[in-house]
C-alpha atoms as a PDB file:
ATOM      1  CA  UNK A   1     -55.960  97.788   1.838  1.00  0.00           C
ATOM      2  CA  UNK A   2     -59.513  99.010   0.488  1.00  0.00           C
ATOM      3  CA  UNK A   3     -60.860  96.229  -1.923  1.00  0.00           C
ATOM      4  CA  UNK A   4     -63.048  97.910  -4.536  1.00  0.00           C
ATOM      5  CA  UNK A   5     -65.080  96.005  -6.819  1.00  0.00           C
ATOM      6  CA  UNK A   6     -66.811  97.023 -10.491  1.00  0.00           C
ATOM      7  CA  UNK A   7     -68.472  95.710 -13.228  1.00  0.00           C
ATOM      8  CA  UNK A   8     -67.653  96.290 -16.727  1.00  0.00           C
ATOM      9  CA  UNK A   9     -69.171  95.043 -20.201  1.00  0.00           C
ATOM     10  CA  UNK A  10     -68.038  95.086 -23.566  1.00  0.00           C
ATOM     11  CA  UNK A  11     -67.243  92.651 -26.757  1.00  0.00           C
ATOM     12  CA  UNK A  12     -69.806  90.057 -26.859  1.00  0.00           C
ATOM     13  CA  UNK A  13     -71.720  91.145 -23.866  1.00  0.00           C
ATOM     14  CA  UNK A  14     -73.093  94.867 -24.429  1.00  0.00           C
ATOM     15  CA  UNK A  15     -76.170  95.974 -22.751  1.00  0.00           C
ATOM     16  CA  UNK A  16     -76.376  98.281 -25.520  1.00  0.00           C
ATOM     17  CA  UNK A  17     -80.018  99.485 -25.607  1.00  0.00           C
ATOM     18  CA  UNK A  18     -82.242 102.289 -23.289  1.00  0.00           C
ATOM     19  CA  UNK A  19     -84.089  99.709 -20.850  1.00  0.00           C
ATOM     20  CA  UNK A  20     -81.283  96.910 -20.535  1.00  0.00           C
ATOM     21  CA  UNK A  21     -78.232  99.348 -20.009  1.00  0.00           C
ATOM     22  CA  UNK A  22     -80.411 101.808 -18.090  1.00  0.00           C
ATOM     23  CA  UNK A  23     -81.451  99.123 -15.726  1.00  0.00           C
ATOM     24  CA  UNK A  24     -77.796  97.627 -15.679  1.00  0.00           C
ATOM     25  CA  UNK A  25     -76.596 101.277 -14.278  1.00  0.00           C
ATOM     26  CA  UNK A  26     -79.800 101.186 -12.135  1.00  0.00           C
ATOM     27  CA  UNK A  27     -77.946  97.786 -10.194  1.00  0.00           C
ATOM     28  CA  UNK A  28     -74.748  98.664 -10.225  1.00  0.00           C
ATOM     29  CA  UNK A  29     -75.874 101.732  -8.031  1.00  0.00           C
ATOM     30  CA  UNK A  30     -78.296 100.068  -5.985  1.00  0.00           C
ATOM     31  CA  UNK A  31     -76.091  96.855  -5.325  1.00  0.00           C
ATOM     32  CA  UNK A  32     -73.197  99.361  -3.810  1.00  0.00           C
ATOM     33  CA  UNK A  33     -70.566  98.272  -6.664  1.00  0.00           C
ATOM     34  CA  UNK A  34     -67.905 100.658  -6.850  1.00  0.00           C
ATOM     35  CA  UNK A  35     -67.187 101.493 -10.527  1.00  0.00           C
ATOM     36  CA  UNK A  36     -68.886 100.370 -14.245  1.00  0.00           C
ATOM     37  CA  UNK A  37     -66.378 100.082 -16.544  1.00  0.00           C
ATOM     38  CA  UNK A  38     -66.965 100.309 -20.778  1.00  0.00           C
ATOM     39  CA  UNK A  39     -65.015  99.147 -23.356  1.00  0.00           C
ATOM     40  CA  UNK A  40     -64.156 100.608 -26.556  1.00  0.00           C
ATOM     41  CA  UNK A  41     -64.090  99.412 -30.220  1.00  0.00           C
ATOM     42  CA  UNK A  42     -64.794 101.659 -32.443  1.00  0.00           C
ATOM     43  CA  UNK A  43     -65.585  99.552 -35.037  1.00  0.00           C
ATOM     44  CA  UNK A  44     -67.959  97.004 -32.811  1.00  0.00           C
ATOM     45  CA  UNK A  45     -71.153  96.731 -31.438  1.00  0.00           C
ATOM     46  CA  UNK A  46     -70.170  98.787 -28.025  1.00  0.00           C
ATOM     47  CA  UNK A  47     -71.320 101.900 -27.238  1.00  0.00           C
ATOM     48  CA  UNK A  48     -69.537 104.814 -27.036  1.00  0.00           C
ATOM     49  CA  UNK A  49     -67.403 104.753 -23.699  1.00  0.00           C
ATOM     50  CA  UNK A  50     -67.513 108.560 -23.367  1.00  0.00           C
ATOM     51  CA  UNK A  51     -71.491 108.863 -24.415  1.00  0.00           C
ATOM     52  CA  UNK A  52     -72.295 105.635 -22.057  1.00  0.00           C
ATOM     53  CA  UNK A  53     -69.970 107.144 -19.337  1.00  0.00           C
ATOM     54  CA  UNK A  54     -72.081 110.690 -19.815  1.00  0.00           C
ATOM     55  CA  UNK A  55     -75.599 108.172 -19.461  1.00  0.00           C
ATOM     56  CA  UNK A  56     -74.364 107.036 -16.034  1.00  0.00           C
ATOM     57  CA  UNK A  57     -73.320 109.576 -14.549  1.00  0.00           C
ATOM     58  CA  UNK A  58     -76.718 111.624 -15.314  1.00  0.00           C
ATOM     59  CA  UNK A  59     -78.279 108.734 -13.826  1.00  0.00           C
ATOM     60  CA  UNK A  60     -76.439 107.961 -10.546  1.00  0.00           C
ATOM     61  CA  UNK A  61     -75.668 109.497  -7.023  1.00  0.00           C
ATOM     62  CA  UNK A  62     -72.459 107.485  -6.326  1.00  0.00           C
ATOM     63  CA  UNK A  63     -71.268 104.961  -9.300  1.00  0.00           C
ATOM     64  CA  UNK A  64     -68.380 105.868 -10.411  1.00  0.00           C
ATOM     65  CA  UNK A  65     -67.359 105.227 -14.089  1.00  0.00           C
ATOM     66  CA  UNK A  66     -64.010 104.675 -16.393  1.00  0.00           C
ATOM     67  CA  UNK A  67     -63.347 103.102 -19.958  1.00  0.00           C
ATOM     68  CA  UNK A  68     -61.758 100.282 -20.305  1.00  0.00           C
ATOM     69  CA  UNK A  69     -59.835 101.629 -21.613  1.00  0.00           C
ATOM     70  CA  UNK A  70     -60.276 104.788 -24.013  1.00  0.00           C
ATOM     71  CA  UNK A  71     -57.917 104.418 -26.863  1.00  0.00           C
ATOM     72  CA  UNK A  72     -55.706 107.520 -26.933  1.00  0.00           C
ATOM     73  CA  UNK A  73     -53.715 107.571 -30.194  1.00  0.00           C
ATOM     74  CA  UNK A  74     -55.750 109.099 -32.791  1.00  0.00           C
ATOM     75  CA  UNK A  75     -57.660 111.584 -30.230  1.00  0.00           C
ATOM     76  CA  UNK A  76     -57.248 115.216 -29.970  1.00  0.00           C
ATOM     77  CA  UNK A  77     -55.434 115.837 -26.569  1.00  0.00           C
ATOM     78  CA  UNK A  78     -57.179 119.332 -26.022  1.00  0.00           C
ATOM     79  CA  UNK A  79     -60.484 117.757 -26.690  1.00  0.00           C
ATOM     80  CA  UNK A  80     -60.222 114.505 -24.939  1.00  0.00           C
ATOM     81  CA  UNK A  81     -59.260 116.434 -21.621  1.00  0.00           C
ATOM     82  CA  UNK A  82     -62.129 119.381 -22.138  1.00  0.00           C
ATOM     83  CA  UNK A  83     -64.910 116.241 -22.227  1.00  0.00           C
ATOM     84  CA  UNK A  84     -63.510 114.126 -19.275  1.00  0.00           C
ATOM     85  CA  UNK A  85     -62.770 116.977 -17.430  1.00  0.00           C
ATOM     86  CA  UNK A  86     -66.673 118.252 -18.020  1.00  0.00           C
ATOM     87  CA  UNK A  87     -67.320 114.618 -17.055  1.00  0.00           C
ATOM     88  CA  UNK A  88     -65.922 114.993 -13.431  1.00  0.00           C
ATOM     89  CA  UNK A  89     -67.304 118.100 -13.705  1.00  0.00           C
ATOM     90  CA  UNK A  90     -71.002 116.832 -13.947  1.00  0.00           C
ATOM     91  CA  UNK A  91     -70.473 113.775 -11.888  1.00  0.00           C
ATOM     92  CA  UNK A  92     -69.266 115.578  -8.775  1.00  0.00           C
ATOM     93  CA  UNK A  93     -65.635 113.595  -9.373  1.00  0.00           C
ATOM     94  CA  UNK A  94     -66.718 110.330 -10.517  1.00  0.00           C
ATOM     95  CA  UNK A  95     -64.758 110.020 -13.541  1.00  0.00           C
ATOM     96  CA  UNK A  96     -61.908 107.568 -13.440  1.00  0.00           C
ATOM     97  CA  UNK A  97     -59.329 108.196 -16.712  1.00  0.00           C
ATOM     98  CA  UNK A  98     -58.045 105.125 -18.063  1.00  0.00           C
ATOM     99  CA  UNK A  99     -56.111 104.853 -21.494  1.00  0.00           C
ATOM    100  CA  UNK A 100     -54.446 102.359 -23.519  1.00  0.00           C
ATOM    101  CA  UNK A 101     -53.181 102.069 -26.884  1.00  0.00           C
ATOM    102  CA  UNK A 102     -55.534 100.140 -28.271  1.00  0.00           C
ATOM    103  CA  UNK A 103     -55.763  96.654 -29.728  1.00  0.00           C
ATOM    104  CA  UNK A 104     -53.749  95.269 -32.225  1.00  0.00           C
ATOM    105  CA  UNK A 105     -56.721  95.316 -35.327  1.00  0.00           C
ATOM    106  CA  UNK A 106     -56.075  96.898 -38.467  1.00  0.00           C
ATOM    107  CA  UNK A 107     -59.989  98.039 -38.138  1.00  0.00           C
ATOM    108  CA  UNK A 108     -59.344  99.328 -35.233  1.00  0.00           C
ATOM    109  CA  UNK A 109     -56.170 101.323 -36.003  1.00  0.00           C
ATOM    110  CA  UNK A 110     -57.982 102.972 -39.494  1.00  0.00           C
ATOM    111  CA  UNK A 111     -60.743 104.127 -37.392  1.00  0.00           C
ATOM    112  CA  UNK A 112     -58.253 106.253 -35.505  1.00  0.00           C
ATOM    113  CA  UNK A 113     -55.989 106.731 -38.122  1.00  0.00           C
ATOM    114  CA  UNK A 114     -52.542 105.783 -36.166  1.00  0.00           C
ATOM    115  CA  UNK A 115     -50.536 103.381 -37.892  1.00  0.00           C
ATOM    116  CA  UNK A 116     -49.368 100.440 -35.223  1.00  0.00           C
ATOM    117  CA  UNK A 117     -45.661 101.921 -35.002  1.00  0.00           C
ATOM    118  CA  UNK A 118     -46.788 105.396 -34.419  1.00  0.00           C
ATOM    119  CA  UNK A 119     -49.240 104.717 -31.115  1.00  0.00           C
ATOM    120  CA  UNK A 120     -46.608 105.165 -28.653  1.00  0.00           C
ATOM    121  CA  UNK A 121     -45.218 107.700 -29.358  1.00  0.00           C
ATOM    122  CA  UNK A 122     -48.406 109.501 -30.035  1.00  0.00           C
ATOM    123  CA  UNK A 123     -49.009 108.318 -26.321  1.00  0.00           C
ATOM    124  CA  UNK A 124     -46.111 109.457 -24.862  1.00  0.00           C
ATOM    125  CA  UNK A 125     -46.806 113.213 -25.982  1.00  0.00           C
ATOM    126  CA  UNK A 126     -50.719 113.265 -25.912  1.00  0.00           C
ATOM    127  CA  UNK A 127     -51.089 111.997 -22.022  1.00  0.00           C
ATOM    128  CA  UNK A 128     -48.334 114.876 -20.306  1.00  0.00           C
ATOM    129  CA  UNK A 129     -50.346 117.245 -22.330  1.00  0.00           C
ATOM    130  CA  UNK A 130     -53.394 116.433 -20.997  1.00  0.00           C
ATOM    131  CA  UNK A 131     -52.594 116.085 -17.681  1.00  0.00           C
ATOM    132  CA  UNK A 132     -51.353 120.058 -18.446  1.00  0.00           C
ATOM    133  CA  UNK A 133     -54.049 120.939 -19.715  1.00  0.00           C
ATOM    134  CA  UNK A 134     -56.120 119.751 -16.625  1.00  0.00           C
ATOM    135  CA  UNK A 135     -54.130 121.731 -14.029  1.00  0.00           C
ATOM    136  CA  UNK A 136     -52.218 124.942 -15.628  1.00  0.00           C
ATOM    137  CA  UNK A 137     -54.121 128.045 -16.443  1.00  0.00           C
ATOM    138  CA  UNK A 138     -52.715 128.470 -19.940  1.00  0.00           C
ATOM    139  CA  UNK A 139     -50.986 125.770 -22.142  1.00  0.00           C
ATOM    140  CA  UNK A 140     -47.774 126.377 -24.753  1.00  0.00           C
ATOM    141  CA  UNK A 141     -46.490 122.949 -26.394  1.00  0.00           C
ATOM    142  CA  UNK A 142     -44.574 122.542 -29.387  1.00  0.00           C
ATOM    143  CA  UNK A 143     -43.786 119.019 -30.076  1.00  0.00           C
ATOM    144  CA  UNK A 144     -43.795 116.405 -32.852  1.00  0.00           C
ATOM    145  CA  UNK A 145     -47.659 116.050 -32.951  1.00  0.00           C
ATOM    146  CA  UNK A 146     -49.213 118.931 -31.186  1.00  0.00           C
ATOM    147  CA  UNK A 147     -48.631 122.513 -31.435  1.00  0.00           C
ATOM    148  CA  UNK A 148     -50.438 124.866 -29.380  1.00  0.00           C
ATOM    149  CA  UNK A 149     -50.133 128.458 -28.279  1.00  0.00           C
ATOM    150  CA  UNK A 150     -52.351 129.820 -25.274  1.00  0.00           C
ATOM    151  CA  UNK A 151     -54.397 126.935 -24.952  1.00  0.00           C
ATOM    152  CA  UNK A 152     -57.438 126.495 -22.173  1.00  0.00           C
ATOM    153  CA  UNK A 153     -59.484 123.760 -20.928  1.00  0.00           C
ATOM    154  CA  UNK A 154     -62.594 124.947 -18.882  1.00  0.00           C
ATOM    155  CA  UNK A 155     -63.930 124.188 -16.366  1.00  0.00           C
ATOM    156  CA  UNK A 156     -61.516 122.017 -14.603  1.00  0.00           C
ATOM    157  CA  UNK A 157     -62.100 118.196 -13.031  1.00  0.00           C
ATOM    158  CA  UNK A 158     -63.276 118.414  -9.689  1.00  0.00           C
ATOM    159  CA  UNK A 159     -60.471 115.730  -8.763  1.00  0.00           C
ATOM    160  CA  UNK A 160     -57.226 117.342  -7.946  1.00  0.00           C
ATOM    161  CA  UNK A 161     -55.045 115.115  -9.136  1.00  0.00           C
ATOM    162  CA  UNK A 162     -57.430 113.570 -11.469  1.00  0.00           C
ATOM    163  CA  UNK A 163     -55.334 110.227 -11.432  1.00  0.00           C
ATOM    164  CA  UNK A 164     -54.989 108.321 -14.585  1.00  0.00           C
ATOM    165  CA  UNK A 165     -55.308 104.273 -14.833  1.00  0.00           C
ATOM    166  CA  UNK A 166     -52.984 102.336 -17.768  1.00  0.00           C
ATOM    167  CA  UNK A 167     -53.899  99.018 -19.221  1.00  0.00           C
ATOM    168  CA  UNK A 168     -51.315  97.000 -20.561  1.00  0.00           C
ATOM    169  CA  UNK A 169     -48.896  94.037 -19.564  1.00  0.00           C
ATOM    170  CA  UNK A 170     -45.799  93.816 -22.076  1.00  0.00           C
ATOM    171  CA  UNK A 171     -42.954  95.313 -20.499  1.00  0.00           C
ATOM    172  CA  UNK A 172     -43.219  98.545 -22.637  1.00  0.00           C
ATOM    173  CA  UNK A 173     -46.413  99.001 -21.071  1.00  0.00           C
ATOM    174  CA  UNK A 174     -45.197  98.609 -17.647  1.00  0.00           C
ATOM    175  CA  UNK A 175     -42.524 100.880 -17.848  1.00  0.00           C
ATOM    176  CA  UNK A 176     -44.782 103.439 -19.303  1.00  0.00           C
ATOM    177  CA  UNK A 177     -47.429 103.363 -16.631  1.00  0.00           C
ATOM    178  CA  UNK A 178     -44.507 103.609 -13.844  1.00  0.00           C
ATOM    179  CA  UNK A 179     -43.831 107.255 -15.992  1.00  0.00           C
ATOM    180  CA  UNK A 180     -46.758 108.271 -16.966  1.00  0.00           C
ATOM    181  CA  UNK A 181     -49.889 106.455 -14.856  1.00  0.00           C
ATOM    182  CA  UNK A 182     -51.279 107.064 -11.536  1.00  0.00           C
ATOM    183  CA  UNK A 183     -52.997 102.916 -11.625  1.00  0.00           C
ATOM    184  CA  UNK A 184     -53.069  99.936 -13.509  1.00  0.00           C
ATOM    185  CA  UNK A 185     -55.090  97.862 -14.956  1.00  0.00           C
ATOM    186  CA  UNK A 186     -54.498  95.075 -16.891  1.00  0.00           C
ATOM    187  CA  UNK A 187     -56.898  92.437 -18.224  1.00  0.00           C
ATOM    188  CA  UNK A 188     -56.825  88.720 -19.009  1.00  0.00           C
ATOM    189  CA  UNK A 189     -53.538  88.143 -16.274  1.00  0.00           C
ATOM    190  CA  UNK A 190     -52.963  86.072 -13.746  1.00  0.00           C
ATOM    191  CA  UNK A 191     -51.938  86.862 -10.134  1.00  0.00           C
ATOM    192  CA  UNK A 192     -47.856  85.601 -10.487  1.00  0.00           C
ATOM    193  CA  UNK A 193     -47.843  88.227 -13.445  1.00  0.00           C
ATOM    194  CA  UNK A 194     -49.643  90.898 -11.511  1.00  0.00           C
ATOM    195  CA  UNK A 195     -47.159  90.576  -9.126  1.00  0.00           C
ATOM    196  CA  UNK A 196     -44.265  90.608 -11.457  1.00  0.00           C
ATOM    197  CA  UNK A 197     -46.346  93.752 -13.164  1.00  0.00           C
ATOM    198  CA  UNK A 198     -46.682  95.570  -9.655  1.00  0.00           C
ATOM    199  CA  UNK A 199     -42.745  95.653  -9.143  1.00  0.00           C
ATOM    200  CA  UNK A 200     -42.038  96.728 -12.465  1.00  0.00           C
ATOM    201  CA  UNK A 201     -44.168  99.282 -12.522  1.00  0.00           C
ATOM    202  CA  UNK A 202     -43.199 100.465  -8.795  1.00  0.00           C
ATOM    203  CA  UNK A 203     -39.665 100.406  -9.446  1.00  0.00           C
ATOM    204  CA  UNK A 204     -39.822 102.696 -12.752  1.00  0.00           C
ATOM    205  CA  UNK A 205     -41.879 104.692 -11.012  1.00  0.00           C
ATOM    206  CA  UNK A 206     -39.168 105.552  -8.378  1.00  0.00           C
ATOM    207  CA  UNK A 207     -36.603 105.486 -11.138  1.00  0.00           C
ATOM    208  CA  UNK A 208     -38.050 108.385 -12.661  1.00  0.00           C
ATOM    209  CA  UNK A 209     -38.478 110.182  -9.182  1.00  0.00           C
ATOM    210  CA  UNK A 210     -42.228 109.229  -8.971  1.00  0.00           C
ATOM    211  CA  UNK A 211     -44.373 106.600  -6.441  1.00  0.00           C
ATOM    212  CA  UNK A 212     -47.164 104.774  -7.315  1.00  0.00           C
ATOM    213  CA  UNK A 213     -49.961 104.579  -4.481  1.00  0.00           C
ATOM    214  CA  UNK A 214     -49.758 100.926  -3.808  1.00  0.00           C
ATOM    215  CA  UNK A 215     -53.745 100.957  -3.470  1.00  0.00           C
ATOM    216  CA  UNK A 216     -53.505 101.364  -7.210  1.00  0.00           C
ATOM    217  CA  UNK A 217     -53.139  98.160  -8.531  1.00  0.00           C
ATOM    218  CA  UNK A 218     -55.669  95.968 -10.298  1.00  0.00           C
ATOM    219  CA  UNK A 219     -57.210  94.093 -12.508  1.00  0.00           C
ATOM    220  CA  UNK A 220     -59.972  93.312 -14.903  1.00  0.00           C
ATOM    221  CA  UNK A 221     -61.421  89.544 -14.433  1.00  0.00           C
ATOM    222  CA  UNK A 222     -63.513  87.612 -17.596  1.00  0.00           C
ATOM    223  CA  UNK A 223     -65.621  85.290 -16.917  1.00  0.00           C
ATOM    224  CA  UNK A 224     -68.118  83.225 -18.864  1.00  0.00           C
ATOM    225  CA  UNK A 225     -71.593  81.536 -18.742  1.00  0.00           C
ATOM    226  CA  UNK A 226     -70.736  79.434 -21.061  1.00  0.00           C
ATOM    227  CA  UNK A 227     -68.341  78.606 -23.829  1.00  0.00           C
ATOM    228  CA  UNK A 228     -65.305  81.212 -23.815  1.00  0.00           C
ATOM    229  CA  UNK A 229     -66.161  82.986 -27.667  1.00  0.00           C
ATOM    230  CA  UNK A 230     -63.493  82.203 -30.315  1.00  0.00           C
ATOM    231  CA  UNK A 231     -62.622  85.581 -31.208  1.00  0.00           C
ATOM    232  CA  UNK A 232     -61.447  85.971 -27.335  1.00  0.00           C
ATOM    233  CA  UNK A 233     -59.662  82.745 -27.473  1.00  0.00           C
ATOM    234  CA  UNK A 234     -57.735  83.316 -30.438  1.00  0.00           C
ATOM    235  CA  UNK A 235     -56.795  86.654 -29.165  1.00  0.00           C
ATOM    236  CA  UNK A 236     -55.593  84.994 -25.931  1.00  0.00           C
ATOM    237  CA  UNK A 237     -53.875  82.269 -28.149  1.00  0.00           C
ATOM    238  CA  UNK A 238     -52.026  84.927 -30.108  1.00  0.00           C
ATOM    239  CA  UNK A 239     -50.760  87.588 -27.013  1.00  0.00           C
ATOM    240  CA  UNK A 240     -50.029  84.490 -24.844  1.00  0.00           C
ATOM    241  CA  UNK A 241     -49.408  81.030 -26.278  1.00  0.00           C
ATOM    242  CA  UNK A 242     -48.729  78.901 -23.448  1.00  0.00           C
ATOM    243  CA  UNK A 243     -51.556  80.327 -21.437  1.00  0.00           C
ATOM    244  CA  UNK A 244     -54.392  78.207 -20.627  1.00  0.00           C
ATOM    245  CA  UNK A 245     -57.551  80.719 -20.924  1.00  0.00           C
ATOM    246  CA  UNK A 246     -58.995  79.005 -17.578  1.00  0.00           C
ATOM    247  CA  UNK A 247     -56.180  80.304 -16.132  1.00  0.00           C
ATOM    248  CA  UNK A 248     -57.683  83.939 -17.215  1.00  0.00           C
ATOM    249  CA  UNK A 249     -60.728  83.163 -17.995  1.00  0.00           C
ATOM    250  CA  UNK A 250     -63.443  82.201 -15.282  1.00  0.00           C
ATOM    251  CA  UNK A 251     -65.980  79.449 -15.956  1.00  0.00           C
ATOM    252  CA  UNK A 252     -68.847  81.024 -14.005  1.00  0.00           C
ATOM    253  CA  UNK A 253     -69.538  83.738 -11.523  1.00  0.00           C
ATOM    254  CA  UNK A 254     -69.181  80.949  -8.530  1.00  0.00           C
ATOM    255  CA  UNK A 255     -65.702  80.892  -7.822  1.00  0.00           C
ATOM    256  CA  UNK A 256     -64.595  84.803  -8.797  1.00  0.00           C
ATOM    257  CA  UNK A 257     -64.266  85.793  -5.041  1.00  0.00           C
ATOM    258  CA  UNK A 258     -60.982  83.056  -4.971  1.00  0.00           C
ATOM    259  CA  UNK A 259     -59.830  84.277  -7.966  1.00  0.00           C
ATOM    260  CA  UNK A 260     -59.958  87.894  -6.475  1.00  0.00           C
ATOM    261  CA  UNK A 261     -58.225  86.977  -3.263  1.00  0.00           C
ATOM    262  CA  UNK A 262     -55.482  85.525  -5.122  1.00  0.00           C
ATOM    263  CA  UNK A 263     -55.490  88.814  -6.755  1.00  0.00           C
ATOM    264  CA  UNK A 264     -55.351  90.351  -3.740  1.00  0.00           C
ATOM    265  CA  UNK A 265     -52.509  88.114  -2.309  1.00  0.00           C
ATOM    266  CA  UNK A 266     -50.445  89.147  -5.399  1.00  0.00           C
ATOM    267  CA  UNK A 267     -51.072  93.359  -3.985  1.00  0.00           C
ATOM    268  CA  UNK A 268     -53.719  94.268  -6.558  1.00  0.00           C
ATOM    269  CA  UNK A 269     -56.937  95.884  -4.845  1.00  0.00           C
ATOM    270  CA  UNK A 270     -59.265  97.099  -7.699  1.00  0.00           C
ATOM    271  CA  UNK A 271     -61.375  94.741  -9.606  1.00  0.00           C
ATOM    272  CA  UNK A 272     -63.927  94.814 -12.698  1.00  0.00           C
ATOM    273  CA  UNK A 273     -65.979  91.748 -13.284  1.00  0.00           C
ATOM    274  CA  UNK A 274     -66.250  91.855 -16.872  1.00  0.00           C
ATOM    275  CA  UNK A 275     -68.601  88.681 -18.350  1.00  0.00           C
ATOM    276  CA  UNK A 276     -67.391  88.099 -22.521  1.00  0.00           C
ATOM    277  CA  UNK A 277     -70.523  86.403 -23.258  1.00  0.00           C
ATOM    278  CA  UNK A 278     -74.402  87.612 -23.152  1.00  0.00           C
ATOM    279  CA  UNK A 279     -75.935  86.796 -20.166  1.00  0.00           C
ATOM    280  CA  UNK A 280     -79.717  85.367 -20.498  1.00  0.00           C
ATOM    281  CA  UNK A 281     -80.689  88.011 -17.408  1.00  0.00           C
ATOM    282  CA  UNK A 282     -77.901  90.898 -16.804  1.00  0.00           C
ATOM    283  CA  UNK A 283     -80.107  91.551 -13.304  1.00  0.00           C
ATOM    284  CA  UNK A 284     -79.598  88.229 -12.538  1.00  0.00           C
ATOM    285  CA  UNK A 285     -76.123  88.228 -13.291  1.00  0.00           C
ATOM    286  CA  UNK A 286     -75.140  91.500 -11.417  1.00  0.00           C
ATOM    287  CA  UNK A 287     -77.179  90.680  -8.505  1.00  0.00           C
ATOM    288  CA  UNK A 288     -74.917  87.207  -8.881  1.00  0.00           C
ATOM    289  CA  UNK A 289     -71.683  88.814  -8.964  1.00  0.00           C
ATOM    290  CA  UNK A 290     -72.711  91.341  -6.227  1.00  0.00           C
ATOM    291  CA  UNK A 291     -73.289  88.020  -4.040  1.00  0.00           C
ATOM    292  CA  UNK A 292     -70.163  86.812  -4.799  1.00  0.00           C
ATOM    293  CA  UNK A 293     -67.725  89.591  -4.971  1.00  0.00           C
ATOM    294  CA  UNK A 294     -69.416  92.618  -2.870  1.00  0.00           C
ATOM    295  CA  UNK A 295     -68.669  91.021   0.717  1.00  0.00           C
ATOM    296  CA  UNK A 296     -64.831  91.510  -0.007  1.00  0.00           C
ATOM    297  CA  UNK A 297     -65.414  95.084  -0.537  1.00  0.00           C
ATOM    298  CA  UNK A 298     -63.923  97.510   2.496  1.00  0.00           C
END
């Protein structure tokens, strides 16, 4: 099994100006991370996944790079798979697809302009048709969304397949990443429902004549410096009631390598530290977590 670890940022931490987030990428490369993941709200303080995606891979040889994850309700499908396939393009096949449907936020779900009962099905459609219009030549679709006659994407990703990762945990979610994914990756978990996520996934997978490469299994892992922010408790309180956030939550960077190998016991593989609060020195930090987590890399 090949461990990968990245780092990812978003919410309340958000390295969101030239120096810090240049400097950020500069570590993550240097350090030998695997991945930086970005988060997207497109009514918060983040930047841009797909702009701060485009800044990394200009500035790096190796890092590769993925939202986490890209809200795909509300986008165009033609032009969401022309810019991340010119993304792979530029980055020599760096780019690493992820999509969810997006958090449950009224804010959130205006800015796209999918009502909350519409974003699956809008899913279901949009992500086939991209993954079409990364492979075929020409593109005809006529369904309850899109419409298109003769349609092109060029140039093509330099990743053939260019896999797609899912986010996600309800059981919805599962089943449509064993259809439609090529990874998951789910955030705020815990290894017994990893587990319980990795079979459910696998075996809709094979029930709809597909297989998941069971190197494609992961997950995103908080942690905090200090006090876990409200806003991320509350939404922990709300999806999952009778979880305790430490049990999702890490207190810490010392102490994320056992939390990763119990990951790892459960099958997952791929990993993105993701701190929820500002750190007082993000070199410090990474060059923390690269201490910690790096050695279980292989």
């Amino acid at each position: 099994m090949h461990i990968r670890v990245g780092f990812g940022f978003g919410g309340a931490a958000r390295p969101d100006d030239h120096q810090t987030f240049g400097h950020l990428v500069d570590d993550l490369e240097r350090l030998g991370f695997d991945s930086l993941w970005v988060s997207e709200r497109a009514g918060g303080a983040t930047l841009d996944p797909m702009v701060a995606m485009a800044y990394a891979a200009g500035r790096t040889e190796r890092l590769k790079f993925g939202p986490a994850v890209m809200v795909l309700p509300g986008r165009n499908p033609v032009l969401c798979a022309k810019a991340l396939a010119s993304l792979d393009r530029i980055s020599n096949g760096r780019a690493l697809p992820a999509f969810g449907l997006g958090i449950a936020d009224n804010a959130e779900h205006q800015a796209f302009g999918v009502k909350r009962s519409e974003r699956a099905a809008w899913f279901d459609e949009a992500l086939p048709l991209i993954r079409r219009l990364w492979t075929e030549d020409v593109v005809d679709h006529h369904g309850e969304r899109f419409s298109l006659d003769g349609v092109r994407i060029l140039p093509k990703p330099v990743q053939d397949p260019f896999e797609v990762w899912l986010g996600g945990q309800a059981p919805s979610e599962l089943r449509r990443c064993g259809r439609l994914g090529d990874g998951w990756l789910p955030s705020f978990t815990t290894p017994d429902a990893v587990a319980d996520g990795i079979r459910l996934v696998s075996e809709t997978a094979a029930a709809h004549g597909r297989s998941m490469d069971p190197e494609h299994f992961g997950a995103l892992v908080p942690f905090v410096h200090g006090a876990l922010p409200e806003r991320f408790a509350q939404r922990l309180r709300t999806r999952q009631p009778d979880l305790d956030p430490a049990e999702v939550v890490a207190h810490g960077i010392r102490g994320l390598r056992s939390r990763l190998e119990e990951f790892v016991s459960a099958g997952a593989s791929k990993f993105v530290a993701f701190p929820l609060d500002e750190p007082d020195d993000w070199h410090a930090t990474v060059v923390e977590v690269a201490d910690e987590l790096l050695p279980l890399q292989s």
